[in-house]
N, C-alpha and C. Protein backbone atom coordinates (compact mmCIF):
# COMPACT_ATOMS: atom_id res chain seq x y z
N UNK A 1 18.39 -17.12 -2.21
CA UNK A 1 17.46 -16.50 -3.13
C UNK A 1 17.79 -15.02 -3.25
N UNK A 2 18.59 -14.83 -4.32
CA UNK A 2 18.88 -13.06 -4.78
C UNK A 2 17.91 -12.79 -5.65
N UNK A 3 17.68 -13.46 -6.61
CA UNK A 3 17.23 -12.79 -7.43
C UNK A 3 15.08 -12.82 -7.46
N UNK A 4 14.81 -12.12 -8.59
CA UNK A 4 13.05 -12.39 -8.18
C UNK A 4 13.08 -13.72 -8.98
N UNK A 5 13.19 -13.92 -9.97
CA UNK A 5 13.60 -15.20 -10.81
C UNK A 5 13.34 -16.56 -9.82
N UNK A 6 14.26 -16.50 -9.08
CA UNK A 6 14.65 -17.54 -8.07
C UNK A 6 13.78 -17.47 -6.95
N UNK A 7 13.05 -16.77 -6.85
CA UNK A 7 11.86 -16.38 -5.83
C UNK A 7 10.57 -17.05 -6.67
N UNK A 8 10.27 -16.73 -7.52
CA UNK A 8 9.29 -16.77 -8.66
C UNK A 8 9.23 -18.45 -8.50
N UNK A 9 10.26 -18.74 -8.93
CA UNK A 9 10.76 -20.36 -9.24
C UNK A 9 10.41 -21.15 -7.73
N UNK A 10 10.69 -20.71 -6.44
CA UNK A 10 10.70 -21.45 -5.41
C UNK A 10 9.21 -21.29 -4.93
N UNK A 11 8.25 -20.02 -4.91
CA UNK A 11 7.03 -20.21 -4.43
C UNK A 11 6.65 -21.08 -5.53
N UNK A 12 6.60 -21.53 -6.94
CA UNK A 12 5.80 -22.25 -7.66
C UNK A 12 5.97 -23.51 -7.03
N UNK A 13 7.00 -24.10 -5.92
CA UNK A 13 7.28 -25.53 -5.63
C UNK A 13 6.75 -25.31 -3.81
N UNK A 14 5.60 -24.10 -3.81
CA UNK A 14 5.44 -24.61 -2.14
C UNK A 14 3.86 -25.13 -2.75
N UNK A 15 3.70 -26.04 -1.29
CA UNK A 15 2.78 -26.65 -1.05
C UNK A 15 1.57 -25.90 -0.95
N UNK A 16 0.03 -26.19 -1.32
CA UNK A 16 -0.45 -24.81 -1.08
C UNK A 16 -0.87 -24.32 0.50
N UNK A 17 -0.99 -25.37 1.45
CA UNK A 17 -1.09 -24.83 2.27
C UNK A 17 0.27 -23.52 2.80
N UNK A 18 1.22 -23.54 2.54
CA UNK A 18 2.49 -22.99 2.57
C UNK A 18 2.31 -21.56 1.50
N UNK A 19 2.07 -21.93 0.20
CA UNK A 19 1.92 -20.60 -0.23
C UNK A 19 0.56 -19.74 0.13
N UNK A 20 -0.24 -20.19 0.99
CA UNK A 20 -1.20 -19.38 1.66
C UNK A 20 -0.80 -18.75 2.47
N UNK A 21 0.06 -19.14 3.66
CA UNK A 21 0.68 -18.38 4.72
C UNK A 21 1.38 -17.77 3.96
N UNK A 22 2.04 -17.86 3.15
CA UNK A 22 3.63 -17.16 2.40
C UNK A 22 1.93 -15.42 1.79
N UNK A 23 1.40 -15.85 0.98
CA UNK A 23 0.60 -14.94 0.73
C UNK A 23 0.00 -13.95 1.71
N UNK A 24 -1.06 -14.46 2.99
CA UNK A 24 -1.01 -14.00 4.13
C UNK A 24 0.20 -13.15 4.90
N UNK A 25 1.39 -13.49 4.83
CA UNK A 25 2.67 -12.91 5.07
C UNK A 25 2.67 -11.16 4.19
N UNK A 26 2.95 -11.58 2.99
CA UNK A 26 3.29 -10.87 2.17
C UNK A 26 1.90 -9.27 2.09
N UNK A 27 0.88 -10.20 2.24
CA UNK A 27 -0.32 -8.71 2.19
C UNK A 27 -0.03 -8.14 3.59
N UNK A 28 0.29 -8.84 4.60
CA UNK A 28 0.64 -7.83 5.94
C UNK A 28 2.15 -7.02 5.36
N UNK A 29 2.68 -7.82 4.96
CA UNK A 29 3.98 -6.72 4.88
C UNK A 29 4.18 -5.64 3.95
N UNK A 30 2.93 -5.81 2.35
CA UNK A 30 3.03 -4.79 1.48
C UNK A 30 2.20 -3.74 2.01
N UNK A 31 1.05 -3.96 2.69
CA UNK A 31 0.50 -2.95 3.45
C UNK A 31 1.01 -2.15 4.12
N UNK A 32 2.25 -2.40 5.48
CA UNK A 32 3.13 -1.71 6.06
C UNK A 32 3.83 -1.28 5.12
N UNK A 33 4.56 -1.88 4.07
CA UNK A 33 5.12 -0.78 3.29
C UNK A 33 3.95 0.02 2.60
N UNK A 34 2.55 -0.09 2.28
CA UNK A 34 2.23 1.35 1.41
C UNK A 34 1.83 2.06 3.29
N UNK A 35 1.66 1.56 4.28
CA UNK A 35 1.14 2.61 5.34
C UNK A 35 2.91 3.22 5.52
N UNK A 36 3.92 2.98 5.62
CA UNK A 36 4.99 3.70 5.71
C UNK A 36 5.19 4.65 4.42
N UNK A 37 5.06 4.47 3.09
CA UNK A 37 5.36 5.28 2.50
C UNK A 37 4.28 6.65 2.06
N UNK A 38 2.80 6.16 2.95
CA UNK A 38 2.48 7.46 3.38
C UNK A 38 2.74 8.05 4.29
N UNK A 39 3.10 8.03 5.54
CA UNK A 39 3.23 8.58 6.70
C UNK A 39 4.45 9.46 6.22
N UNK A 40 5.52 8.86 5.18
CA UNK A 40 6.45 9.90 5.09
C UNK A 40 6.11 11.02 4.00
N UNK A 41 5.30 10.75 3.08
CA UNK A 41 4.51 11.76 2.24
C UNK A 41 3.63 12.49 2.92
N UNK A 42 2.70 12.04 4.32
CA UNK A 42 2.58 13.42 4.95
C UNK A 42 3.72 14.27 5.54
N UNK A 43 4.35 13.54 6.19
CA UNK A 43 5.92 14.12 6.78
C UNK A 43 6.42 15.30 5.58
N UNK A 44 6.43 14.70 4.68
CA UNK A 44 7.28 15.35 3.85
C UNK A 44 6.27 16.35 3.21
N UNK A 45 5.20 16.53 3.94
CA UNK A 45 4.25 17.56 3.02
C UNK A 45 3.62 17.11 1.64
N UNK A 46 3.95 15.98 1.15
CA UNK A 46 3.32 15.74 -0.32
C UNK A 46 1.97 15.84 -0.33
N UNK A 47 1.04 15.49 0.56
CA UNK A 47 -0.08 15.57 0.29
C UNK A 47 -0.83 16.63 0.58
N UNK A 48 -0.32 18.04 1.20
CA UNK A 48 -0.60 19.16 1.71
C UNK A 48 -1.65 19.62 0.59
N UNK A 49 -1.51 19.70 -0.85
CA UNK A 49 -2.26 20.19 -1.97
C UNK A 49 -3.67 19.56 -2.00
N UNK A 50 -3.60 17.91 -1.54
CA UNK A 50 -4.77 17.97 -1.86
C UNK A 50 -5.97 17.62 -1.01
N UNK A 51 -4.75 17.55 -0.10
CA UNK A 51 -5.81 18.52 1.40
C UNK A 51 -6.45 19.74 1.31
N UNK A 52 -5.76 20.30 1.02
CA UNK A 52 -5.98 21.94 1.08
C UNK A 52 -7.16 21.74 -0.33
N UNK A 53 -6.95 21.30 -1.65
CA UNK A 53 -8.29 21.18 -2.32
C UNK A 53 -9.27 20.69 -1.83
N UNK A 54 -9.26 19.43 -1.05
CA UNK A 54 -10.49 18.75 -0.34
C UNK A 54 -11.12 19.75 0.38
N UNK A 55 -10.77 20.16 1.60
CA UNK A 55 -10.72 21.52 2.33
C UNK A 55 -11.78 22.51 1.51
N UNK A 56 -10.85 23.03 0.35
CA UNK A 56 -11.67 24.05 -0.67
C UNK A 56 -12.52 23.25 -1.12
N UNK A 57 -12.73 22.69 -1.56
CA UNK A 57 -14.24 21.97 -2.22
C UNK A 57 -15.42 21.42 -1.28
N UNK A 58 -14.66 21.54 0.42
CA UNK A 58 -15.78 20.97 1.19
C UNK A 58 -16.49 22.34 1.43
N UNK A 59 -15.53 23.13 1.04
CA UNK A 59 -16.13 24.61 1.97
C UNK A 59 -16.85 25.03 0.70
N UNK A 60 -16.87 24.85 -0.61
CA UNK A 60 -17.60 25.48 -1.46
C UNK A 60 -19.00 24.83 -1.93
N UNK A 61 -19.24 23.59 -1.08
CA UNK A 61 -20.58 22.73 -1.24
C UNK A 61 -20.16 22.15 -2.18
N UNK A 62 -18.61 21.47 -2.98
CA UNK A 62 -18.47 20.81 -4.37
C UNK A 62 -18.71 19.14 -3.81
N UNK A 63 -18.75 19.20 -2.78
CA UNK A 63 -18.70 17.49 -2.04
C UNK A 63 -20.01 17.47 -1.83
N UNK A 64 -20.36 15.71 -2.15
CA UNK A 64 -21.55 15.04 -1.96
C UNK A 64 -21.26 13.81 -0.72
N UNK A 65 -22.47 13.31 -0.27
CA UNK A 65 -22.23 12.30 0.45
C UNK A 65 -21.85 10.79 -0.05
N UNK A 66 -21.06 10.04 0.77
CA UNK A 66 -21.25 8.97 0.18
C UNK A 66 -21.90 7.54 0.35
């Protein structure tokens, strides 16, 4: 299986108990990828701005509870 095509094509032929685990699988692993591709956007400083706004807006009373 290279292509998504051929991916696409082979989960439509699992069983459903099978594409439940296959699903189950897949939300643990897209999660680690979005928790990795923040950890390197703090690393890398990307989110420094809107920290630093949160920051300024907590200190100016612009934040409510939630």
């Amino acid at each position: 299986m290279t292509t998504v095509q051929e991916i696409e094509k082979a989960l439509t032929k699992l069983p459903p108990e099978k594409l439940a685990e296959f699903r189950s699988w897949y939300t643990e692993f897209d999660a680690a990828q979005w928790d990795e591709q923040i950890e390197n956007d703090i690393q890398a400083g990307r989110l420094d701005a809107f920290a630093d706004q949160a920051l300024n807006d907590l200190s100016q009373n612009r934040c409510r509870s939630l």
